[in-house]
Protein backbone atom coordinates (compact mmCIF):
# COMPACT_ATOMS: atom_id res chain seq x y z
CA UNK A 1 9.94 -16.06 -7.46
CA UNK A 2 7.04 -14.60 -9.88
CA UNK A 3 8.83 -11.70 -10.65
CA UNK A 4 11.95 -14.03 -12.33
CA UNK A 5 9.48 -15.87 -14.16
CA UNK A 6 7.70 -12.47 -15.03
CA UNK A 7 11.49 -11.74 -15.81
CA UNK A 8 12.01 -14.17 -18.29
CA UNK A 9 8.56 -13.65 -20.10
CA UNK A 10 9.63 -10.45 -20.51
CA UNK A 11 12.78 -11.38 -22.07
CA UNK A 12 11.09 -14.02 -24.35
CA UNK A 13 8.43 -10.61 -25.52
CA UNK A 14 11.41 -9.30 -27.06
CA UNK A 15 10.61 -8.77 -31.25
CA UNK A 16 7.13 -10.21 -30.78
CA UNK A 17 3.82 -8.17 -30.38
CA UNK A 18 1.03 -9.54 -27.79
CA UNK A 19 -2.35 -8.02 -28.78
CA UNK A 20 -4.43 -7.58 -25.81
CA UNK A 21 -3.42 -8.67 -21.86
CA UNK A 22 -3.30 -12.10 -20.14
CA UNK A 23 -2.77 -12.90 -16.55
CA UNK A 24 -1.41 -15.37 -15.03
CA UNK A 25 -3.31 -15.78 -11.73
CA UNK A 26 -1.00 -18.11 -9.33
CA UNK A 27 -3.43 -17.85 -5.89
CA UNK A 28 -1.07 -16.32 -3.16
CA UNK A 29 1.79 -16.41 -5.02
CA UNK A 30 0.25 -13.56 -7.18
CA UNK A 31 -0.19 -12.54 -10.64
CA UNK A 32 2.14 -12.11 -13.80
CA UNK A 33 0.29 -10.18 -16.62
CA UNK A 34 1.17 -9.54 -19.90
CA UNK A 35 0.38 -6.35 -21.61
CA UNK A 36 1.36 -3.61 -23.22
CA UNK A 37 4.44 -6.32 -24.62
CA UNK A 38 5.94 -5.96 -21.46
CA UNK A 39 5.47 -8.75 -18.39
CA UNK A 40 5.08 -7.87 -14.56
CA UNK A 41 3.62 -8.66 -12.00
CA UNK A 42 1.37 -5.58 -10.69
CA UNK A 43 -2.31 -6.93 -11.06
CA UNK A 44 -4.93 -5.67 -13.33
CA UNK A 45 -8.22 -6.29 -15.03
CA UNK A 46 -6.90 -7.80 -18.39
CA UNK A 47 -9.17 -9.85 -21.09
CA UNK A 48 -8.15 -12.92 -20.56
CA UNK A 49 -7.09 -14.61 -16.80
CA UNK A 50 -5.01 -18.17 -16.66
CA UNK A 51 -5.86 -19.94 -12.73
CA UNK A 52 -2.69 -21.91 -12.56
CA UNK A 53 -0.42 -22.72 -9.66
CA UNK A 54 3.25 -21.51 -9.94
CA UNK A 55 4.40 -24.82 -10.26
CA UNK A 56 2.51 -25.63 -13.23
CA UNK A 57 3.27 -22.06 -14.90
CA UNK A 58 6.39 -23.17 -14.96
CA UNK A 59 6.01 -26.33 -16.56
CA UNK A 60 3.58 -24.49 -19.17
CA UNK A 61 6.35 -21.97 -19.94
CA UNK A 62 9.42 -24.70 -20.04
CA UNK A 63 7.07 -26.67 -22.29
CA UNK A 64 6.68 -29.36 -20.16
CA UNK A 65 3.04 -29.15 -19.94
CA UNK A 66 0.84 -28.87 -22.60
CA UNK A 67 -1.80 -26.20 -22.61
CA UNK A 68 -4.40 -28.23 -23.79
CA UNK A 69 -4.02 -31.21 -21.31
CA UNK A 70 -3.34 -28.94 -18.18
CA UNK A 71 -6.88 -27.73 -19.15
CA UNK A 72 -8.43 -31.19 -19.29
CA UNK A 73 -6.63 -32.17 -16.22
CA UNK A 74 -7.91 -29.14 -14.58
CA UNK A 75 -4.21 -28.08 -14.01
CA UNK A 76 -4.93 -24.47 -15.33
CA UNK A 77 -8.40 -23.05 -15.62
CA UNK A 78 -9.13 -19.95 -18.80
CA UNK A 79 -11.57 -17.10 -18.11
CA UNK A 80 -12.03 -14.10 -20.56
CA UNK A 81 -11.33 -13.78 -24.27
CA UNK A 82 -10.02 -17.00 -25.26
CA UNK A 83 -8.59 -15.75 -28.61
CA UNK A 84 -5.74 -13.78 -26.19
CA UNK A 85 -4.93 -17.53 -24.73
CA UNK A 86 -4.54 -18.80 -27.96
CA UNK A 87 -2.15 -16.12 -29.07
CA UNK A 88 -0.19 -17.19 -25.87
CA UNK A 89 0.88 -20.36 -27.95
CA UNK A 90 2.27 -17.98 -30.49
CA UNK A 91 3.94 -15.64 -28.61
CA UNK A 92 6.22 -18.60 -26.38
CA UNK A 93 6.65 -21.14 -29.22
């Protein structure tokens, strides 16, 4: 299931440049990082980590959850370099 969300990242990276790596940590339903403008799902140390349960990724990718709230709700916790998050915005708008 990550990897066709990791699937459509990738296809939404296409003509856009990500400076620096993000994960998406999902618990035991594993990882999605970005990097290197290309999106899978093979963990690795990357600057800035996203806590956030598949369910919500979803919503934060579909744009049915905004960033900002989920982080106030506690719905996705940041850790790292939180100029990469805010690139995020950016790179999926």
């Amino acid at each position: 299931m990550l990897q066709d969300i990791a699937d459509g990242i990738q296809k939404g990276l296409k003509d856009k440049d990500f400076d620096g790596s993000l994960k998406f940590d999902c618990g035991d339903d594993g990882v999605i990082v970005l990097a290197d403008n290309s999106a899978t799902t093979d963990d690795r140390e990357t600057d800035c980590t996203i806590r956030i349960s598949r369910e919500n990724l979803t919503k934060l990718l579909t744009g049915k959850l905004n960033p900002v709230t989920g982080v106030a709700l506690g719905k996705l916790k940041i850790s790292g370099n939180m100029g990469v998050a805010m690139k995020l915005g950016q790179l999926l708008g």
